[in-house]
N, C-alpha and C. Protein backbone atom coordinates (compact mmCIF):
# COMPACT_ATOMS: atom_id res chain seq x y z
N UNK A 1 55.72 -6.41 -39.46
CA UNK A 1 56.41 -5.19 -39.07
C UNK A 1 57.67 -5.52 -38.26
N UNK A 2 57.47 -6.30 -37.58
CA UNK A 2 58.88 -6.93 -36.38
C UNK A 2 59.71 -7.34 -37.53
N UNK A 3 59.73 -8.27 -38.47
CA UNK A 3 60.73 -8.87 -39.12
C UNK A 3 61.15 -7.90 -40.03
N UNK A 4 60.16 -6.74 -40.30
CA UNK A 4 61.14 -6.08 -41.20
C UNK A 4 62.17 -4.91 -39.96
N UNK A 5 61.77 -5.18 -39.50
CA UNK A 5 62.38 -3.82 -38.47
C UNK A 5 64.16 -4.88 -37.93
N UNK A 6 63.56 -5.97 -37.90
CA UNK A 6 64.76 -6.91 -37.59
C UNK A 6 66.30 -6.91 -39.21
N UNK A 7 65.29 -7.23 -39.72
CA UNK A 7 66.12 -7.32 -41.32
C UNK A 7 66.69 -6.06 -41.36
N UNK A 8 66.03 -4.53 -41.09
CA UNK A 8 66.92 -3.34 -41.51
C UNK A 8 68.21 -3.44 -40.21
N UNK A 9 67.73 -3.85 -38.98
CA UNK A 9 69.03 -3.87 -38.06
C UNK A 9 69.84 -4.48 -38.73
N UNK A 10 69.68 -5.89 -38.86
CA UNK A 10 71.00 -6.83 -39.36
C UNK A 10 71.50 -6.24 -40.25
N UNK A 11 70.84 -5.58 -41.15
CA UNK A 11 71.68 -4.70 -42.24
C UNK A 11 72.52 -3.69 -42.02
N UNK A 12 71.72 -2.82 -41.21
CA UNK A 12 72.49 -1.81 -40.40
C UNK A 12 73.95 -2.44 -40.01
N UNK A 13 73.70 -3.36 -39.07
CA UNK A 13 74.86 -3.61 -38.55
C UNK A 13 76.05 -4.16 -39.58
N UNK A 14 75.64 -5.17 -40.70
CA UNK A 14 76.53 -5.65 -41.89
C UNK A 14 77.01 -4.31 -42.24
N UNK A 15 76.35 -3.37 -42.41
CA UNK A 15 76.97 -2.38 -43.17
C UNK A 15 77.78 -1.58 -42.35
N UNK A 16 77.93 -1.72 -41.42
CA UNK A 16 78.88 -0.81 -40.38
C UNK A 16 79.88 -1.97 -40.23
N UNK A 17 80.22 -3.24 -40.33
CA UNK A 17 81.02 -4.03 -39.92
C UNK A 17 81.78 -3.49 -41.07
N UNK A 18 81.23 -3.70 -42.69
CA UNK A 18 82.07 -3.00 -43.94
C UNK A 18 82.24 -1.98 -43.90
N UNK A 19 81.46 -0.98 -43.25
CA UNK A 19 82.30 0.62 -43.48
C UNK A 19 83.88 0.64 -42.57
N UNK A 20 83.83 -0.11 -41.63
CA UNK A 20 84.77 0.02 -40.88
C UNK A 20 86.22 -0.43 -41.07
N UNK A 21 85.80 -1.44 -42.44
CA UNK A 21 87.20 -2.20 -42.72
C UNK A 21 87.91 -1.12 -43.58
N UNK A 22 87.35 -0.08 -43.97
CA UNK A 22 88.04 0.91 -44.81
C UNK A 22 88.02 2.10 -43.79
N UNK A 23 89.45 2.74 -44.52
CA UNK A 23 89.44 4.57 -43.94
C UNK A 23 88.85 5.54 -45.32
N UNK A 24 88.21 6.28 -45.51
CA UNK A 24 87.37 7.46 -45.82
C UNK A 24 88.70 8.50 -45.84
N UNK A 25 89.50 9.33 -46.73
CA UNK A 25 90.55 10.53 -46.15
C UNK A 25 89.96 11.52 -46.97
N UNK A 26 89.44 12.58 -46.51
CA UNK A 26 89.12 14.16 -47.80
C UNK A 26 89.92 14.48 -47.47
N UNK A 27 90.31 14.94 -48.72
CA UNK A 27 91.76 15.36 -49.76
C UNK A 27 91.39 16.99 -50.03
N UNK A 28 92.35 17.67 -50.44
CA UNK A 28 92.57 18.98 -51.21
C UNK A 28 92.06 18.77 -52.20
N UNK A 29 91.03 19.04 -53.31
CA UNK A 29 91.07 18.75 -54.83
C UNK A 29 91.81 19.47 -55.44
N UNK A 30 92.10 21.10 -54.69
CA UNK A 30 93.12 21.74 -56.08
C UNK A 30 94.57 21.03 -55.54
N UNK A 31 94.91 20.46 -54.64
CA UNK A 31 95.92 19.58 -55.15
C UNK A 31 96.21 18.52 -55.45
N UNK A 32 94.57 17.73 -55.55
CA UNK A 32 95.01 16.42 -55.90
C UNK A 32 93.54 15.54 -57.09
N UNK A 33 93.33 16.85 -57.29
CA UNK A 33 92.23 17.05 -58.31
C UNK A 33 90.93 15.50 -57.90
N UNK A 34 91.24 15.09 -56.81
CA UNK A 34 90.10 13.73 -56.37
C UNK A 34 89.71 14.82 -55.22
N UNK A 35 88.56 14.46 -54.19
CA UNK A 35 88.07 14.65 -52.80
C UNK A 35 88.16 13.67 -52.10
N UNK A 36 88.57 12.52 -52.28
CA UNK A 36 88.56 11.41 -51.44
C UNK A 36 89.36 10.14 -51.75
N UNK A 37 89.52 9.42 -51.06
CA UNK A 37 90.39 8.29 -51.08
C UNK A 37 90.17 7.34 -50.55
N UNK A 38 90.02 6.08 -50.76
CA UNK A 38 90.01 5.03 -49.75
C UNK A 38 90.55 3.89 -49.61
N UNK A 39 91.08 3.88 -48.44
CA UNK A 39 92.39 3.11 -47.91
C UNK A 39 92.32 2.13 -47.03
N UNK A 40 92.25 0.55 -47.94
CA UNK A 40 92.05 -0.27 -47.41
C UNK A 40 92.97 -0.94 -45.91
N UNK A 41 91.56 -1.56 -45.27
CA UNK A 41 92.13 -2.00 -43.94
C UNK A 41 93.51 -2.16 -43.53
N UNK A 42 93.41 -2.99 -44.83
CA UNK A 42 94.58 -4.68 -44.44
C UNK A 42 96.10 -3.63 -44.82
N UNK A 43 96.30 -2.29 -45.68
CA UNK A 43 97.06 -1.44 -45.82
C UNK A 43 96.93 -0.71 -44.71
N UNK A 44 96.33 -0.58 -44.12
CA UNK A 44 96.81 0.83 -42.73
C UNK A 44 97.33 -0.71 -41.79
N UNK A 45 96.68 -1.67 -41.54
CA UNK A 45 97.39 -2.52 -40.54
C UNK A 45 98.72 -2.45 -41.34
N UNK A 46 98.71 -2.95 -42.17
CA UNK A 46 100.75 -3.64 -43.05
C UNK A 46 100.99 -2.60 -42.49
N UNK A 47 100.96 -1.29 -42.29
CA UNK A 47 101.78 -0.33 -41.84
C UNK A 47 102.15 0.06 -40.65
N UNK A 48 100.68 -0.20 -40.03
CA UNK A 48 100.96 -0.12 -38.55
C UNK A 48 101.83 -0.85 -37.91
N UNK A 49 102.19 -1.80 -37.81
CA UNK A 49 102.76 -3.10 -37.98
C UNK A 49 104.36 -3.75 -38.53
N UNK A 50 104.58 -2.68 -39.26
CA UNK A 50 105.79 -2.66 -39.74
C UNK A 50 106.96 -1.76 -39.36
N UNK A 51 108.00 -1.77 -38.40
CA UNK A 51 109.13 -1.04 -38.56
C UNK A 51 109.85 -0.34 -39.10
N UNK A 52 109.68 0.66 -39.21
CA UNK A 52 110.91 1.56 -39.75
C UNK A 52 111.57 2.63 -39.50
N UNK A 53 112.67 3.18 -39.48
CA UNK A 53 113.41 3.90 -38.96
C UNK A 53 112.66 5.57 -39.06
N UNK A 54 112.45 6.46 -37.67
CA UNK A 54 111.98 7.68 -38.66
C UNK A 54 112.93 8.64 -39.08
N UNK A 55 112.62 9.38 -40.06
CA UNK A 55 113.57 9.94 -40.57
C UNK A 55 112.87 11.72 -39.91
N UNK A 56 114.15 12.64 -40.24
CA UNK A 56 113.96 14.10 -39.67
C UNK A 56 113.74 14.51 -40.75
N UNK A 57 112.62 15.43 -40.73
CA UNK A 57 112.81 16.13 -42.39
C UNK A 57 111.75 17.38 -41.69
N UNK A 58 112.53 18.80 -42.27
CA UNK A 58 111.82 19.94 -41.84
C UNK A 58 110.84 20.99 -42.82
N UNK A 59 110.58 20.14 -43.66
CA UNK A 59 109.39 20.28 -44.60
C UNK A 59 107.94 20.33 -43.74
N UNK A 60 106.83 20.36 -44.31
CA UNK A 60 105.86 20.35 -43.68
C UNK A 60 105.40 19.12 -44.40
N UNK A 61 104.78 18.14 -43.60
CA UNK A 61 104.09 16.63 -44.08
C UNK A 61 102.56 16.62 -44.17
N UNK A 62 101.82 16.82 -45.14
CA UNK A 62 100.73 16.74 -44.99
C UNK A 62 99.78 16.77 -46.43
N UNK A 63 99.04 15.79 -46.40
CA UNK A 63 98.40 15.51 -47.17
C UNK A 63 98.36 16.39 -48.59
N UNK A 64 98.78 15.58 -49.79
CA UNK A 64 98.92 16.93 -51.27
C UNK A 64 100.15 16.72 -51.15
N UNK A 65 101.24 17.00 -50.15
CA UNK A 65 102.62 17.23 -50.12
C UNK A 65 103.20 16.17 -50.55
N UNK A 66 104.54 16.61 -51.50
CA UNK A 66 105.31 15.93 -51.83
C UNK A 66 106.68 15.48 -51.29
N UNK A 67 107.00 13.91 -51.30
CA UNK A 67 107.90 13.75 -50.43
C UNK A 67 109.61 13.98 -51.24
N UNK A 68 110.50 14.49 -50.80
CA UNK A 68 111.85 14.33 -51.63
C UNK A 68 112.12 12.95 -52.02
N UNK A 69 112.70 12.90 -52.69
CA UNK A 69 113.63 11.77 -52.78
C UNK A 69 114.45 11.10 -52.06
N UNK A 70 114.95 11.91 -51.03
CA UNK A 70 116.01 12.01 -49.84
C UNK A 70 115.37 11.16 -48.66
N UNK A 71 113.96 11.29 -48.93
CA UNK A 71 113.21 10.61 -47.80
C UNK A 71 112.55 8.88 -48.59
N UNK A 72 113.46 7.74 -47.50
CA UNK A 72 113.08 6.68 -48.00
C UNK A 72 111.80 6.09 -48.16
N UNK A 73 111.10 5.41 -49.07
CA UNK A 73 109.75 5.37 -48.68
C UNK A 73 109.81 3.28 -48.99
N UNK A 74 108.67 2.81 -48.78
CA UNK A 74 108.75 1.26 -48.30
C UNK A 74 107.58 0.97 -48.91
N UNK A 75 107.85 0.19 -49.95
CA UNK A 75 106.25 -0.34 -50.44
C UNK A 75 105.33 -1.37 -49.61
N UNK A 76 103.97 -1.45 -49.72
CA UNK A 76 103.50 -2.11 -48.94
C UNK A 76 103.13 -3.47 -49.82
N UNK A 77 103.45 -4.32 -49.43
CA UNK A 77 103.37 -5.82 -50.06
C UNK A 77 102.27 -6.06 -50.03
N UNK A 78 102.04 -6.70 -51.57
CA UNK A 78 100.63 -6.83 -52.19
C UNK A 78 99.67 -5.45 -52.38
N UNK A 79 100.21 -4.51 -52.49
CA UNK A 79 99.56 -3.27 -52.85
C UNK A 79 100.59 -2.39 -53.03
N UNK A 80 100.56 -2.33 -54.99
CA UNK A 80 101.47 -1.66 -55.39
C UNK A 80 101.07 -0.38 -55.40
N UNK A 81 100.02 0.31 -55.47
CA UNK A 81 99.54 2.13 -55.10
C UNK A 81 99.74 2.32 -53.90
N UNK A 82 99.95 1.84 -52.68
CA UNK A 82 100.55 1.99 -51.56
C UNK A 82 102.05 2.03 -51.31
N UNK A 83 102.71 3.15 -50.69
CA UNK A 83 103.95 2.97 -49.63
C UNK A 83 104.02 3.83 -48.50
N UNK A 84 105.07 3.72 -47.69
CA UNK A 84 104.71 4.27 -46.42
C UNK A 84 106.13 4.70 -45.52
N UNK A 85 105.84 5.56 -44.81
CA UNK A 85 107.30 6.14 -44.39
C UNK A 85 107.05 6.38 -42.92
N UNK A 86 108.26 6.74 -42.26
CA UNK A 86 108.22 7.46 -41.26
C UNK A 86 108.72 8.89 -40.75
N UNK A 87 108.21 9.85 -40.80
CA UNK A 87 108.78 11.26 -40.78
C UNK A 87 108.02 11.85 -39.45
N UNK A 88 109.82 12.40 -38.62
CA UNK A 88 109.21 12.62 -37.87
C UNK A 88 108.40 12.51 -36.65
N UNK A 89 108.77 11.09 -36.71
CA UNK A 89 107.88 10.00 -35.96
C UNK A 89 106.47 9.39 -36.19
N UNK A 90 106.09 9.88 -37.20
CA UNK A 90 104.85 9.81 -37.59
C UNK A 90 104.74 8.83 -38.80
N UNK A 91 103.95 8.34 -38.90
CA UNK A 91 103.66 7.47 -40.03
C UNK A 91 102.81 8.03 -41.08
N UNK A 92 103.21 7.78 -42.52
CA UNK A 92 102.97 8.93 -43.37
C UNK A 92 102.59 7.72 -45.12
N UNK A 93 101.41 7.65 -45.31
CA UNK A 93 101.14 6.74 -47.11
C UNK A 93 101.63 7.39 -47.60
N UNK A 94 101.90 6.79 -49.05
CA UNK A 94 102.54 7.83 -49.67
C UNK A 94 102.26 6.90 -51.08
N UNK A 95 101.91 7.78 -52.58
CA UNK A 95 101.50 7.28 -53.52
C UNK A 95 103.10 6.76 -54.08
N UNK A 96 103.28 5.83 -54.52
CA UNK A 96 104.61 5.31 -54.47
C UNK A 96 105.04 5.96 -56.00
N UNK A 97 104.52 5.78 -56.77
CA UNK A 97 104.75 6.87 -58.30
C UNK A 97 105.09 7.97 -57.92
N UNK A 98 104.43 9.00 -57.51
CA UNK A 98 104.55 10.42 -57.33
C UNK A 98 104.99 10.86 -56.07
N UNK A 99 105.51 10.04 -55.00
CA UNK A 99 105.64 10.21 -54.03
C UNK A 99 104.15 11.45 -52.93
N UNK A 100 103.43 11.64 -53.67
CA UNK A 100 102.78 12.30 -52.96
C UNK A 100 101.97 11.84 -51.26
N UNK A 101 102.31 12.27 -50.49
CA UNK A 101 101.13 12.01 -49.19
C UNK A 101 99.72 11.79 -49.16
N UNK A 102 99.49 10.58 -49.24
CA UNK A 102 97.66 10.03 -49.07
C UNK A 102 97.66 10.45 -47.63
N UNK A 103 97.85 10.20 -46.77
CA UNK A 103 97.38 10.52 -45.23
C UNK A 103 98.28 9.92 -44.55
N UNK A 104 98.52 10.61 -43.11
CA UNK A 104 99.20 11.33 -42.35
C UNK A 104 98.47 10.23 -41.16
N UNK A 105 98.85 8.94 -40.44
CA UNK A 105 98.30 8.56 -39.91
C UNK A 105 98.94 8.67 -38.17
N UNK A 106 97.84 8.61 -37.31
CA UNK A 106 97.94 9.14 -35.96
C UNK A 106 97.77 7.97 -35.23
């Protein structure tokens, strides 16, 4: 009974060390016909991490939304479905095809 009670901890805990390396984002489905997304670690660090100028834009930014053209966006190296901007002051993914907003990060 002890060793199995030991084995489900260690598991427990493996599995929270991996949930954590990813972000989880629920999405709109009627605008983005998925519920979820997930956005690896090592992409929210490249971003965090990286410089860039923010830009003013008086649109509303938020997840579903589409970015203009007008607004520069920065691919994230080694992950071509990733890019990333700054609007606003805020740091903002962005699907680099469609320019659409994956999440709005804080």
């Amino acid at each position: 009974m002890r060793k199995t009670l030991l084995a489900a901890a260690a598991l427990m805990t493996l599995s929270g060390i991996a949930y954590a390396q990813t972000t989880v984002i629920t999405k709109d489905p009627a605008v983005t016909g998925s519920t979820t997304v997930t956005l690896p670690g090592e992409v929210r660090t490249y971003i965090m991490e990286h410089e860039v100028p923010s830009v003013a834009y008086e649109g509303e930014v938020v997840v579903g939304s589409t970015l203009p053209d007008s607004v520069e966006i920065h691919q994230v190296e080694g992950h071509n479905d990733y890019a990333y901007t700054v609007v606003n002051e805020r740091r903002v993914v962005v699907n680099p095809q469609t320019r659409a907003v994956i999440q709005v990060l804080e």
